[in-house]
N, C-alpha and C. Protein backbone atom coordinates (compact mmCIF):
# COMPACT_ATOMS: atom_id res chain seq x y z
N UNK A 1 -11.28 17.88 -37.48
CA UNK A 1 -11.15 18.24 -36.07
C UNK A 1 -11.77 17.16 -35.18
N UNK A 2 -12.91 16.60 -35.63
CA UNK A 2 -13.77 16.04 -34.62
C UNK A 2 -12.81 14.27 -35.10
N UNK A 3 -12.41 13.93 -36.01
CA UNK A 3 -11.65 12.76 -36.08
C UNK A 3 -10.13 12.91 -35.34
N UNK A 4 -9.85 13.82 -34.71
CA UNK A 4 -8.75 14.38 -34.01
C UNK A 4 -9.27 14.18 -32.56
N UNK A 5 -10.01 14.23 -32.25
CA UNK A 5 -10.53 14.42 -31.15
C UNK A 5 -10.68 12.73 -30.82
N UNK A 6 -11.53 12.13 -31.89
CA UNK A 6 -11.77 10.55 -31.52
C UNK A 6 -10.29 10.03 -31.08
N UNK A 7 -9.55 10.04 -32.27
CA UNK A 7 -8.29 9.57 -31.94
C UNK A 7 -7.35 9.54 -30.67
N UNK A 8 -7.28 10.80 -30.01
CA UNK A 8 -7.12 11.02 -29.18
C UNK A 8 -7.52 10.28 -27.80
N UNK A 9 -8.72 10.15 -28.06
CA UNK A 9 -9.75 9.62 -26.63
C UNK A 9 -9.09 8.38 -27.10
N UNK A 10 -9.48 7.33 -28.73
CA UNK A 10 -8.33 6.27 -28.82
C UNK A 10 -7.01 6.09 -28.04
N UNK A 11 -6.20 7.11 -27.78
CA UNK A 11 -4.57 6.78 -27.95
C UNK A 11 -4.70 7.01 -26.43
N UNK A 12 -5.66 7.80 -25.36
CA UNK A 12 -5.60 8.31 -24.06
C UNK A 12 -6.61 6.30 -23.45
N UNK A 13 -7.42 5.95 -24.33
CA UNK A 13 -7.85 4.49 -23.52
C UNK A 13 -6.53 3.78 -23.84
N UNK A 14 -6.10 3.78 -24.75
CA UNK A 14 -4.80 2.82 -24.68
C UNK A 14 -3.36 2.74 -23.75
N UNK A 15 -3.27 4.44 -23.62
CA UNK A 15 -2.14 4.48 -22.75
C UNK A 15 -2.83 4.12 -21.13
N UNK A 16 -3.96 4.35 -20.81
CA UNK A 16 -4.42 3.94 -19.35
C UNK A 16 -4.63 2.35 -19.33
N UNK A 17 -4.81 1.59 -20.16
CA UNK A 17 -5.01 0.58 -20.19
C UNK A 17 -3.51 -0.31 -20.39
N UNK A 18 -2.47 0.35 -20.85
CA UNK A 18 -1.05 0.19 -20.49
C UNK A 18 -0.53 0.08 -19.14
N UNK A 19 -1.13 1.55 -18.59
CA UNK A 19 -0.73 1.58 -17.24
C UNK A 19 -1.23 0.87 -16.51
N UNK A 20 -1.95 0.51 -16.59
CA UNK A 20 -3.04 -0.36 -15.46
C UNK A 20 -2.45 -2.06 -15.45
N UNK A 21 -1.62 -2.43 -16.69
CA UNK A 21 -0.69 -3.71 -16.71
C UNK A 21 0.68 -3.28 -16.16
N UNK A 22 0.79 -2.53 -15.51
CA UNK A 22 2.23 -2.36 -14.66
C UNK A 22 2.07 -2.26 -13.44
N UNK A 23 0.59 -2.48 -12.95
CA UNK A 23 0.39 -2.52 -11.86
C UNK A 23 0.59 -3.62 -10.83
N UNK A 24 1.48 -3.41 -9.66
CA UNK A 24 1.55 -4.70 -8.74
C UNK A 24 0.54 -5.19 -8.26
N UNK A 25 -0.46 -4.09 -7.27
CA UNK A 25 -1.47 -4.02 -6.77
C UNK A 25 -2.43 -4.26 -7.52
N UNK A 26 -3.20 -5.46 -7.03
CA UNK A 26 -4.59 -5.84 -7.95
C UNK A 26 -5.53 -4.39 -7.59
N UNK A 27 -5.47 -4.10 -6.12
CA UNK A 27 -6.97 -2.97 -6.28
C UNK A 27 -6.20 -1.95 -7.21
N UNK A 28 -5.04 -1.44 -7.50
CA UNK A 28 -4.58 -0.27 -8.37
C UNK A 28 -5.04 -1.23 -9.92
N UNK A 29 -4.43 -1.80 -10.17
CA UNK A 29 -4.93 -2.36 -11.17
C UNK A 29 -6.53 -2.29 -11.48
N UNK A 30 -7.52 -2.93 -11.01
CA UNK A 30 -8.95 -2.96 -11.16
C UNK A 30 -9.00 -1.20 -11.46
N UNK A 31 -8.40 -0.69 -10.89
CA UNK A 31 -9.50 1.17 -10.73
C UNK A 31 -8.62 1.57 -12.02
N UNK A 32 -7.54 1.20 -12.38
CA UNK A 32 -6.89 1.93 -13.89
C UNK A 32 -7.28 1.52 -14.95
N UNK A 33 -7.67 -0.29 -14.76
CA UNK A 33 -8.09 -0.78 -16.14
C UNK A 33 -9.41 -0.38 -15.88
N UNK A 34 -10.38 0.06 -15.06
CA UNK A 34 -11.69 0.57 -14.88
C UNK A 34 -11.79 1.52 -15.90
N UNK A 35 -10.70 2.95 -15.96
CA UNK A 35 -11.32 4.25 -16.35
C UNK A 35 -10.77 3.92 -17.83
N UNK A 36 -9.42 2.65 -18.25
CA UNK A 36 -8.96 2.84 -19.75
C UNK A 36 -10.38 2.08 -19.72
N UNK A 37 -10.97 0.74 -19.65
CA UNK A 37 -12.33 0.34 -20.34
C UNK A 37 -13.23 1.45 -20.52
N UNK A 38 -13.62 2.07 -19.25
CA UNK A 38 -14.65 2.93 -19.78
C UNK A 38 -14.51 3.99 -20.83
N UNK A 39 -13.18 4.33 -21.07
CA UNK A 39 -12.67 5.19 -22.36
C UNK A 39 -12.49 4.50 -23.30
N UNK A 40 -12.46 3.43 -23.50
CA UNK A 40 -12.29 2.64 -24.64
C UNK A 40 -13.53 2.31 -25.10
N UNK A 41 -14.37 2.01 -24.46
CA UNK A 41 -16.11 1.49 -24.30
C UNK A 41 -16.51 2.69 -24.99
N UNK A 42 -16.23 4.14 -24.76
CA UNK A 42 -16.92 5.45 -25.47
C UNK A 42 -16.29 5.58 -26.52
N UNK A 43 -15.47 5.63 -26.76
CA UNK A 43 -14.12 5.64 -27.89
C UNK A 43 -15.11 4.34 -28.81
N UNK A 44 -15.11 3.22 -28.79
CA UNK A 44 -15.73 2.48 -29.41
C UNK A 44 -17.15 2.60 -30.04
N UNK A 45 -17.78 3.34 -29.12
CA UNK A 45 -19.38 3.43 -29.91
C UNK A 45 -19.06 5.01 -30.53
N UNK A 46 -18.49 5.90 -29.74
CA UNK A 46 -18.09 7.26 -30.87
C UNK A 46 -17.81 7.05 -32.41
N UNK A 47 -16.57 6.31 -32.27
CA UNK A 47 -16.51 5.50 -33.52
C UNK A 47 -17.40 4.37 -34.86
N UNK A 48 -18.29 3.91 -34.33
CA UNK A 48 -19.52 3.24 -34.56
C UNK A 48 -19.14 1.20 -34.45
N UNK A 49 -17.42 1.57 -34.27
CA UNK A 49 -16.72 0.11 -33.61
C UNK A 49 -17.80 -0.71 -32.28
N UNK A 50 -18.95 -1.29 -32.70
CA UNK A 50 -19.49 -1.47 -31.47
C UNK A 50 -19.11 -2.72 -30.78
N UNK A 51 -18.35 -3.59 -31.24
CA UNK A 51 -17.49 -4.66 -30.85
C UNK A 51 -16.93 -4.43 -29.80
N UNK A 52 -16.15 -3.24 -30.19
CA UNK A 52 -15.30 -3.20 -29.17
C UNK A 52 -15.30 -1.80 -27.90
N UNK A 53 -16.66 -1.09 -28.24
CA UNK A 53 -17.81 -0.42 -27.29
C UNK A 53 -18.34 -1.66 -26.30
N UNK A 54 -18.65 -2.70 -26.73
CA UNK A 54 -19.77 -3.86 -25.98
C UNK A 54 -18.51 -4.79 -25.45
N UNK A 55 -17.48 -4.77 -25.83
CA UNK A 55 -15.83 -6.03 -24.95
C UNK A 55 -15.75 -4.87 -24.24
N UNK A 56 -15.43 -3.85 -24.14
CA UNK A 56 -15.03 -2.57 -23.40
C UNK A 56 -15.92 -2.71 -22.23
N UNK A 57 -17.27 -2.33 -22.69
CA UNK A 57 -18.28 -2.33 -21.53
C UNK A 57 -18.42 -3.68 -20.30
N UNK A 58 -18.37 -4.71 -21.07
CA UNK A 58 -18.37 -5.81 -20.73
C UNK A 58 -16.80 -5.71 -19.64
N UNK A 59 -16.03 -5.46 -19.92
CA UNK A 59 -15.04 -4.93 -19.06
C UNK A 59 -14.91 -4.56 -18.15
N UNK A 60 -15.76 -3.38 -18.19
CA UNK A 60 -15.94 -2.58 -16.96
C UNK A 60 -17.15 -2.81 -15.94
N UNK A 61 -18.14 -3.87 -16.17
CA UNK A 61 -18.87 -4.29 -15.79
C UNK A 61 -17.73 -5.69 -15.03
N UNK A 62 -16.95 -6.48 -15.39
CA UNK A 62 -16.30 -7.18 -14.60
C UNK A 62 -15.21 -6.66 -13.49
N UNK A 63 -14.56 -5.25 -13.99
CA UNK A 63 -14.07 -4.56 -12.81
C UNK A 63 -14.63 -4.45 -12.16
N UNK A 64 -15.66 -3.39 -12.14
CA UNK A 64 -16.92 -3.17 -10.99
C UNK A 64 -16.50 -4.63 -9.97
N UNK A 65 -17.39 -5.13 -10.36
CA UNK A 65 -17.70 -6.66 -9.74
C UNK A 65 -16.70 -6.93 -9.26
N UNK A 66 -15.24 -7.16 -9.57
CA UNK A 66 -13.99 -7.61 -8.48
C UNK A 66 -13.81 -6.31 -7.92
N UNK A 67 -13.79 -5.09 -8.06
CA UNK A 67 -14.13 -4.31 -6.85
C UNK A 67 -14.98 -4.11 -6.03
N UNK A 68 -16.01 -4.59 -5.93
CA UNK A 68 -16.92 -4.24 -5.30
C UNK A 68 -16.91 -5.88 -4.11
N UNK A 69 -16.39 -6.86 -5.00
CA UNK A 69 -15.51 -8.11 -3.99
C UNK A 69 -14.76 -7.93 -3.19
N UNK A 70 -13.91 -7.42 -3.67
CA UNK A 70 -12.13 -6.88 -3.07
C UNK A 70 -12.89 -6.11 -1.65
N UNK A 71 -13.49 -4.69 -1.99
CA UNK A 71 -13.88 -3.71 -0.46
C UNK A 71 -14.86 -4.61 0.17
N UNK A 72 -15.75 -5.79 -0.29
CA UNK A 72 -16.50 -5.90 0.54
C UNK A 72 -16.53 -7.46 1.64
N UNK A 73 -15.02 -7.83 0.92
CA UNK A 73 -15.10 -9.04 1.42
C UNK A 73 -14.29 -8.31 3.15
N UNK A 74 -14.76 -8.84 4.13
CA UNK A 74 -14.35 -9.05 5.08
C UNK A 74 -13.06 -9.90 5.35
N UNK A 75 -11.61 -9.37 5.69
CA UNK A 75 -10.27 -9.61 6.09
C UNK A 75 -10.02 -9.74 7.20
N UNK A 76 -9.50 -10.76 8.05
CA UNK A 76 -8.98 -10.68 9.16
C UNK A 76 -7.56 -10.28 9.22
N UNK A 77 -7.16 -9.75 9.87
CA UNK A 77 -5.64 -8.84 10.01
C UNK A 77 -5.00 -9.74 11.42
N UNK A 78 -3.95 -9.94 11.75
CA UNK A 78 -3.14 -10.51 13.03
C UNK A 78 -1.94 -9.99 12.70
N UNK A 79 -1.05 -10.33 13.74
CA UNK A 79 0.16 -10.41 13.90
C UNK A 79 1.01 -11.10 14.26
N UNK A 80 1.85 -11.78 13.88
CA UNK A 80 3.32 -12.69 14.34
C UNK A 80 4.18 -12.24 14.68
N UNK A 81 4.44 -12.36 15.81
CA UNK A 81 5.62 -11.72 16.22
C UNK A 81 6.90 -12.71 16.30
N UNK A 82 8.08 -12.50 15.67
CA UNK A 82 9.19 -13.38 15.56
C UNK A 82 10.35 -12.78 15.96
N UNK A 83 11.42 -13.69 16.01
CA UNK A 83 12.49 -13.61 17.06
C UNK A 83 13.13 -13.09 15.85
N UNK A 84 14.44 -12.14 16.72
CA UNK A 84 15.23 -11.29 15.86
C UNK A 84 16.18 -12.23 15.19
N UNK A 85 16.35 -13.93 15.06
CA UNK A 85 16.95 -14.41 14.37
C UNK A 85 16.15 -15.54 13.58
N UNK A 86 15.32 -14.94 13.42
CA UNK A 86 14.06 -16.08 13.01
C UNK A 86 14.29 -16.30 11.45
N UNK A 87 14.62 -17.58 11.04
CA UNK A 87 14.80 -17.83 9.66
C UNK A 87 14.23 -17.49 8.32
N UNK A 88 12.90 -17.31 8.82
CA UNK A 88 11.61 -16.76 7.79
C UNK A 88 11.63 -15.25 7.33
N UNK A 89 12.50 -14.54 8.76
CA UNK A 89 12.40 -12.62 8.86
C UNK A 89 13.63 -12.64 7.61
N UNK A 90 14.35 -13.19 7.94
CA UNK A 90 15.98 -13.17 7.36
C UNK A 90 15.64 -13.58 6.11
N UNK A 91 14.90 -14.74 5.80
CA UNK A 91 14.94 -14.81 4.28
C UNK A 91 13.82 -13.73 3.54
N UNK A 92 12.91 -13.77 4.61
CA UNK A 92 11.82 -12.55 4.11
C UNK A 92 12.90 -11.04 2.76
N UNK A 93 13.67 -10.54 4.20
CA UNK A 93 14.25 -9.74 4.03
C UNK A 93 14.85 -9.26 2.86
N UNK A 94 15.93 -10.26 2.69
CA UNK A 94 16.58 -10.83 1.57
C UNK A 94 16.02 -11.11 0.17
N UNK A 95 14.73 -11.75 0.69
CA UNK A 95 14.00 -11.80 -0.93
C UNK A 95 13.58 -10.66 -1.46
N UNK A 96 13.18 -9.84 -0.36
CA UNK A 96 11.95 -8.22 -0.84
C UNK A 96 13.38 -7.41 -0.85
N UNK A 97 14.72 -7.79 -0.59
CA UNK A 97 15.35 -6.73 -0.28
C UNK A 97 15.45 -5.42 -1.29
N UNK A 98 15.11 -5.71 -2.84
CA UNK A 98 15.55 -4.56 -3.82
C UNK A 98 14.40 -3.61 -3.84
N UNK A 99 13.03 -4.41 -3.63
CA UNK A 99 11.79 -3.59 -3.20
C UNK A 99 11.69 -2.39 -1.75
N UNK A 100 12.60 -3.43 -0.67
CA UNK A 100 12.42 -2.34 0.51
C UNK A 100 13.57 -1.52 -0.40
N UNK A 101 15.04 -1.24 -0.52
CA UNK A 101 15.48 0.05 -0.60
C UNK A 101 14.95 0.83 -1.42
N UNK A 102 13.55 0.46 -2.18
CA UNK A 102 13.11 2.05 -2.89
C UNK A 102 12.30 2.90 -1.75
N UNK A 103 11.71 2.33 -0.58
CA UNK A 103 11.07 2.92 -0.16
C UNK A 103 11.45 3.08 1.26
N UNK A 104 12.97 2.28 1.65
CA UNK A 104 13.78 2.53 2.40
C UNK A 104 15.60 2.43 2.70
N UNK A 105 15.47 3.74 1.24
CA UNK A 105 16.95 3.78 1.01
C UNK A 105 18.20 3.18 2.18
N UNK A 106 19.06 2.61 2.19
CA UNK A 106 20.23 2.31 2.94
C UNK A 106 19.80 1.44 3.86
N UNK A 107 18.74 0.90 3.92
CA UNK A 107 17.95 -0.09 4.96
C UNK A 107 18.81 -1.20 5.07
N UNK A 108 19.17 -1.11 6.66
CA UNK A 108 20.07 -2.62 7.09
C UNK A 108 19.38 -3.26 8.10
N UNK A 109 19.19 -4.61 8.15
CA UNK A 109 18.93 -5.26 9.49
C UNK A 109 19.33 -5.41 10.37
N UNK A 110 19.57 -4.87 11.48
CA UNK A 110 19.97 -4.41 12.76
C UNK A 110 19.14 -5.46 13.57
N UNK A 111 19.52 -6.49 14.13
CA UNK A 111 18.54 -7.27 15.10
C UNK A 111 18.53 -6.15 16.49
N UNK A 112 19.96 -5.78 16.92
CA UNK A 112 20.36 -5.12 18.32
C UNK A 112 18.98 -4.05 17.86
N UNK A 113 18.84 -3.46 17.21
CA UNK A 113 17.78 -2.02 17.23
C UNK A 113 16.41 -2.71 17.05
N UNK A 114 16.34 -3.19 15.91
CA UNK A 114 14.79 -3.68 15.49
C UNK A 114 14.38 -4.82 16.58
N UNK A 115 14.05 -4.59 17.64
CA UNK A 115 13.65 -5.46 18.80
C UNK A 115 12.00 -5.56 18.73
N UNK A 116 11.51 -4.52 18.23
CA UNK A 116 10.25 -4.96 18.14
C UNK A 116 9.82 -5.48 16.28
N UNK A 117 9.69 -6.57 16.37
CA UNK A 117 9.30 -7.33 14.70
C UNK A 117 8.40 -8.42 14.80
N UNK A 118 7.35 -7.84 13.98
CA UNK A 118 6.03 -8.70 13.54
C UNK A 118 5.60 -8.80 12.24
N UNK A 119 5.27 -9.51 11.53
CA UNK A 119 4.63 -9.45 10.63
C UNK A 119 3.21 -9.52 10.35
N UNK A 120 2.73 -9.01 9.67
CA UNK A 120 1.36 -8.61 9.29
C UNK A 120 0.83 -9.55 8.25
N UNK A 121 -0.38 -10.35 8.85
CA UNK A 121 -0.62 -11.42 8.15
C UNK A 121 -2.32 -11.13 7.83
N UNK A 122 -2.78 -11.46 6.50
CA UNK A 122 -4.06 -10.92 5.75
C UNK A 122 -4.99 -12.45 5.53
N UNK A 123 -5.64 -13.11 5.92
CA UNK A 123 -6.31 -14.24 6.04
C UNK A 123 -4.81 -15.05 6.32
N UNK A 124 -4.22 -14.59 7.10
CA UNK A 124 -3.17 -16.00 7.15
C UNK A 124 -1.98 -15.68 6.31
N UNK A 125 -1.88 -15.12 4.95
CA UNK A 125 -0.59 -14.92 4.19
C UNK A 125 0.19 -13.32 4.63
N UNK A 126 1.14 -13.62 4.53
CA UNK A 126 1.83 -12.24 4.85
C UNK A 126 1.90 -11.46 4.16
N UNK A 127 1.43 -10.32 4.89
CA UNK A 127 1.37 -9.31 3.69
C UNK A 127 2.27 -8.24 4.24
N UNK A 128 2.78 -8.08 5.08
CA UNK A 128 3.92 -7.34 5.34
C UNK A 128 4.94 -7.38 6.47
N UNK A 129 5.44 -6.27 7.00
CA UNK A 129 6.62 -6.60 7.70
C UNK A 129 7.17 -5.48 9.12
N UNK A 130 7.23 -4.97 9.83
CA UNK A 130 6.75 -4.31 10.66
C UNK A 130 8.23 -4.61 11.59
N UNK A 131 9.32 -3.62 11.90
CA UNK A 131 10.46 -3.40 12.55
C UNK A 131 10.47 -2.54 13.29
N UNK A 132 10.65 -2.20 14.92
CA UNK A 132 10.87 -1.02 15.29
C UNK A 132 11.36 -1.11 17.07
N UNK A 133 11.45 -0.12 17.31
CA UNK A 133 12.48 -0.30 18.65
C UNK A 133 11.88 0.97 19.86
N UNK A 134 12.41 0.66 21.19
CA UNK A 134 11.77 1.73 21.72
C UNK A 134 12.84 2.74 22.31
N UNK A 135 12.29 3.72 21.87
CA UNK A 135 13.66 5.14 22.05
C UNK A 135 13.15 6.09 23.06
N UNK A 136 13.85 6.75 24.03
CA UNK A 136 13.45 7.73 24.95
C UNK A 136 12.13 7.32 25.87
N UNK A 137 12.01 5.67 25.98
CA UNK A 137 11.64 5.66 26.65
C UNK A 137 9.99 5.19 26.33
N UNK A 138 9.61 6.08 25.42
CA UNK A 138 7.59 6.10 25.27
C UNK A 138 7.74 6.50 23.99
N UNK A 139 9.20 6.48 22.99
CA UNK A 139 8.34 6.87 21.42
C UNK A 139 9.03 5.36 20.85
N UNK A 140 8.03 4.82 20.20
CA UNK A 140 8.10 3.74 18.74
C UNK A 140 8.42 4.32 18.11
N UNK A 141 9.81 4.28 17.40
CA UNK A 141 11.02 4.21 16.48
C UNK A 141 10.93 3.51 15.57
N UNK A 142 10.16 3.56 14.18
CA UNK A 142 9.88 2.65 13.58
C UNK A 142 10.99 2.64 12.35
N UNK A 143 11.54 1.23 12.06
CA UNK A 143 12.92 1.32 11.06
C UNK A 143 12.16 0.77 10.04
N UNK A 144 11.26 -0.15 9.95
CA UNK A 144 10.78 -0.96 8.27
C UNK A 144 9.31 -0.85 9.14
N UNK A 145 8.33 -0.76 7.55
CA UNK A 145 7.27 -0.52 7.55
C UNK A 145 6.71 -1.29 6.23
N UNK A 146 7.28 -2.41 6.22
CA UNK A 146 7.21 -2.51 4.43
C UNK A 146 6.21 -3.02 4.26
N UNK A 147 5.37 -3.07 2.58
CA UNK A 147 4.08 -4.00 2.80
C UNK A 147 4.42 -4.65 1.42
N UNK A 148 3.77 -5.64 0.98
CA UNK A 148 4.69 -6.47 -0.29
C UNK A 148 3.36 -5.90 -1.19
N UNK A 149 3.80 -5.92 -2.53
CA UNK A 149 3.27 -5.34 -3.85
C UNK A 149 1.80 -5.50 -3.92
N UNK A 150 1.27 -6.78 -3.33
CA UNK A 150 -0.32 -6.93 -3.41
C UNK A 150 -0.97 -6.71 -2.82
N UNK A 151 -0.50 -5.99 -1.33
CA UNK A 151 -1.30 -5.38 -0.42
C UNK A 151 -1.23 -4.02 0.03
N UNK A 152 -0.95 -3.51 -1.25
CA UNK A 152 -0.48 -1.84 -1.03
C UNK A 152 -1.64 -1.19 -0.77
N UNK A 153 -2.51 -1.54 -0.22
CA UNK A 153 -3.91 -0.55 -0.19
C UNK A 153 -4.09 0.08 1.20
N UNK A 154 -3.25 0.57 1.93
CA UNK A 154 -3.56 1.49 3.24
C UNK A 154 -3.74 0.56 4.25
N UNK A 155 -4.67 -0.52 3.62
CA UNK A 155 -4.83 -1.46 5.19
C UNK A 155 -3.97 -1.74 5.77
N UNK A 156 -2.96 -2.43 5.85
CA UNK A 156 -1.75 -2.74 6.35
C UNK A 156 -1.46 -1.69 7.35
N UNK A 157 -1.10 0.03 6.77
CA UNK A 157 -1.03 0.82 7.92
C UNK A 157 -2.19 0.94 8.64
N UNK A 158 -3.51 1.38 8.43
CA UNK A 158 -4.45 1.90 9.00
C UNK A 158 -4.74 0.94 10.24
N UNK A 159 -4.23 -0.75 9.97
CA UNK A 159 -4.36 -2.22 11.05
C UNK A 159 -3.44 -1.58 11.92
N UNK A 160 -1.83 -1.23 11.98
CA UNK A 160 -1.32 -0.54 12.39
C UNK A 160 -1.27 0.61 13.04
N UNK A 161 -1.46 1.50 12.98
CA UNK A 161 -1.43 2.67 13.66
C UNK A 161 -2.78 3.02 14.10
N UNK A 162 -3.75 2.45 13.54
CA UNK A 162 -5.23 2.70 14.33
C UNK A 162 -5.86 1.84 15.44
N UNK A 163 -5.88 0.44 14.62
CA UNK A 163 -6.07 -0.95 15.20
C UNK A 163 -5.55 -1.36 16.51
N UNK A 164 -4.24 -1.23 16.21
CA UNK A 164 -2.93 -1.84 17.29
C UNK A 164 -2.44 -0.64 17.75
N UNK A 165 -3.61 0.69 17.82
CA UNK A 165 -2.80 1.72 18.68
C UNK A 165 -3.21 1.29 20.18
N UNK A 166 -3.54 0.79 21.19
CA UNK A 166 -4.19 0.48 21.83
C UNK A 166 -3.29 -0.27 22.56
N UNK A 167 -2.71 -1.91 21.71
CA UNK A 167 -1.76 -2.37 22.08
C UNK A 167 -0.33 -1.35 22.48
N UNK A 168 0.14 -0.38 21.49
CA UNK A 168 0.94 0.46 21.53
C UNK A 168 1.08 1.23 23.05
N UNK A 169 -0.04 1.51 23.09
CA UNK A 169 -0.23 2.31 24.61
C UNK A 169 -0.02 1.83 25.81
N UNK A 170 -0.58 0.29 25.72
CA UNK A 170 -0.38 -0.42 26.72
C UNK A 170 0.91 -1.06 27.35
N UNK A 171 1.83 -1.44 26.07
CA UNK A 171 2.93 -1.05 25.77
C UNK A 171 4.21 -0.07 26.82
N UNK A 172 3.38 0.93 27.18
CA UNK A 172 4.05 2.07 27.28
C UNK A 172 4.42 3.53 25.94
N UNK A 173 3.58 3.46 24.83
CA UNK A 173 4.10 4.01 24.25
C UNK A 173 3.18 5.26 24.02
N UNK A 174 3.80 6.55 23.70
CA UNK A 174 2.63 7.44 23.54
C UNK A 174 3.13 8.34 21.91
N UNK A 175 3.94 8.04 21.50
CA UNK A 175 4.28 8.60 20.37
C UNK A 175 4.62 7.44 19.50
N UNK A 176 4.53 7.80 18.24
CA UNK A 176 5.24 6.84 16.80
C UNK A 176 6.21 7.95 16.31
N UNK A 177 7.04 7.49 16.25
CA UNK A 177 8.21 8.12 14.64
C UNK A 177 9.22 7.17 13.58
N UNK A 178 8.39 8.05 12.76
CA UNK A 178 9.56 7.37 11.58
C UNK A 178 10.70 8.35 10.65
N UNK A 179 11.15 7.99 9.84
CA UNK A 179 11.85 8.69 9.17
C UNK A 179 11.38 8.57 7.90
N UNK A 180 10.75 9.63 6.78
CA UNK A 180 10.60 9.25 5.40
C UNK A 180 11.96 9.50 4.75
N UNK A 181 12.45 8.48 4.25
CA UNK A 181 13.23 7.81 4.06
C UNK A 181 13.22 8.03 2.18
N UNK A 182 11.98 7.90 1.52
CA UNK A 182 11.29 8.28 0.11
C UNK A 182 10.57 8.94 0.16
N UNK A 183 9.91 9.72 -0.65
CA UNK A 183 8.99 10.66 -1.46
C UNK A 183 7.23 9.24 -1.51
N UNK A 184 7.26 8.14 -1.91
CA UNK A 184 6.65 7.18 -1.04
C UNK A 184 6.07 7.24 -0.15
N UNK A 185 7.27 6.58 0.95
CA UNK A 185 6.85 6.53 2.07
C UNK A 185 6.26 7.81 2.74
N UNK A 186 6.94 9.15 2.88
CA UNK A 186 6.72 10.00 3.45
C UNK A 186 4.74 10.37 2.93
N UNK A 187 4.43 9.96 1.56
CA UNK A 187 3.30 10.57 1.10
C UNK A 187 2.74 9.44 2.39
N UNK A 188 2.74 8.07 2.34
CA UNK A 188 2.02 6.90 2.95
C UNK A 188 2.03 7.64 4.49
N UNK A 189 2.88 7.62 4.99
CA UNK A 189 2.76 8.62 5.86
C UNK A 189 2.15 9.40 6.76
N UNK A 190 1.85 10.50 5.49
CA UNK A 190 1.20 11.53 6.06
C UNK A 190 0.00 11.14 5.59
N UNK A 191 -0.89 9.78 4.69
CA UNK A 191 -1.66 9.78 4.82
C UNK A 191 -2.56 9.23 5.69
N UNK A 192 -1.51 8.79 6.64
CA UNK A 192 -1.97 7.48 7.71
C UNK A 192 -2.10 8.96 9.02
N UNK A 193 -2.22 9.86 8.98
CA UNK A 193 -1.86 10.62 9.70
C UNK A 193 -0.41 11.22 10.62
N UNK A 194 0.45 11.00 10.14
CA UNK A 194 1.72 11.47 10.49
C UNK A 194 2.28 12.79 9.92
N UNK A 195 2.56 13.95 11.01
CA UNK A 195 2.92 15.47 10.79
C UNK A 195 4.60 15.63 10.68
N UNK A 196 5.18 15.65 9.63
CA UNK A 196 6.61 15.93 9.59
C UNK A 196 7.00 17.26 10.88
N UNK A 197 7.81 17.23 11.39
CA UNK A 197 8.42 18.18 11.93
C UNK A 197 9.44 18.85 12.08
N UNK A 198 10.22 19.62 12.58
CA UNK A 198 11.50 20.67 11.86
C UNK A 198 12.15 19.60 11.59
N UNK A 199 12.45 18.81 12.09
CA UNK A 199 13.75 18.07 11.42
C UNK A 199 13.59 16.68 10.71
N UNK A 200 12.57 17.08 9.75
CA UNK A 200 12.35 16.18 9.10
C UNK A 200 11.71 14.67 9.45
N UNK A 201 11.36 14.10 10.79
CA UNK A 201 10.64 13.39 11.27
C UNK A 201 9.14 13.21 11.37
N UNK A 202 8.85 12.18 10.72
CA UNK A 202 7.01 11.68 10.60
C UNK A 202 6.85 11.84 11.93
N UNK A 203 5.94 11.92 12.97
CA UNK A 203 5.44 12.11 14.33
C UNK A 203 3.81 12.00 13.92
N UNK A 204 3.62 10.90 14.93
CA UNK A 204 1.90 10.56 15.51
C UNK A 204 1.99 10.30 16.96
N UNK A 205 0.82 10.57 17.52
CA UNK A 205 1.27 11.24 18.71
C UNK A 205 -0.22 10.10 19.06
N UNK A 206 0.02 9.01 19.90
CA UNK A 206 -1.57 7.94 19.84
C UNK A 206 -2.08 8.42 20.93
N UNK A 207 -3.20 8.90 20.01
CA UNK A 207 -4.47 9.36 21.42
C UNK A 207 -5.21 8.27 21.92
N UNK A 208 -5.14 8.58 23.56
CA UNK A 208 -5.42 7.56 24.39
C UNK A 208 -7.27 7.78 24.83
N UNK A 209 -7.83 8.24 23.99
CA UNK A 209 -8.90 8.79 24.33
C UNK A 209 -9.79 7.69 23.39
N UNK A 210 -9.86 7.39 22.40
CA UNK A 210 -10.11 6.49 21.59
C UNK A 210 -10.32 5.12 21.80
């Protein structure tokens, strides 16, 4: 029973430590290969394997450390704003294109609609992509929201909708909407604070009080 049990904790560090190499995102990566090391690290001295208890540990002692880099290094965030025929948006597009339709099925580039386009730049490299238009007047209509594989960590929106709500307002704008489009996006979403409503529309509503 109790060699059933080791095994197990064996075959459960191995499959997390699988998953954690399919990861795009370095911070997803660091926190998956975090918990397979530390199960592998116990799994190893349970076993009396202390080799590979002490590479394990040693492991998770180097995650730590590039996480604790990653949250604490200080990022500057900006924006570029480019013309709706700008050579860089267009090839952008085109290159990420099989990545945006998972997380924005049927997605076409519309220059006439997407009038408002910036990209989101992280010490200088781009880390994402930012499309949207103004509808009824005072709501941001947002069509692409995309962020590329290595900067999937919230920042991107939170620079967005928290940061640059301010700009938004000044703007003229007092609402955001999007459409979740994926099961994805819609989670990203609602974690950035956006309330679906009857008809299926993300809605944030930027408080001017802030």
């Amino acid at each position: 029973m109790e060699t059933n049990i080791l095994q197990w904790i064996g075959y459960t560090a191995s499959v997390i430590i699988a998953l954690s190499m399919t990861m795009n995102s370095i911070v997803k990566f660091r926190w998956i290969n975090l918990a397979g090391a530390i199960t592998f690290s116990t799994y190893g001295f349970l076993i009396g394997a202390l080799p590979v208890g002490f590479l394990n540990g040693f492991i998770v002692t180097v995650d730590i450390y590039y996480l604790f880099t990653i949250y604490a290094k200080k990022e500057i965030f900006e924006t570029l704003e480019v013309r709706a025929d700008n050579k860089y948006l267009l090839r952008f597009l085109e290159f990420h294109n099989n990545e945006i339709q998972k997380f924005f099925p049927g997605f076409t580039y519309n220059p006439e609609i997407n009038t408002i386009s910036f990209f989101i730049l992280r010490n200088t490299a781009v880390a994402g992509l930012f499309l949207a238009h103004r509808e009824d007047n005072n709501i941001l209509k947002v069509g692409l929201d995309y962020v590329v594989p290595e900067y999937r960590d919230f920042k991107n929106g939170r620079y967005i909708y928290l940061r640059l709500r301010r700009k938004f307002i000044d703007d003229g704008f007092d609402t955001v909407m999007a459409t979740g489009k994926s099961v994805k996006y819609s989670k990203y979403l609602k974690k950035l604070g956006f309330i679906e409503n009857k008809d299926g529309m993300f809605v944030k509503v930027l408080d001017k009080t802030k």
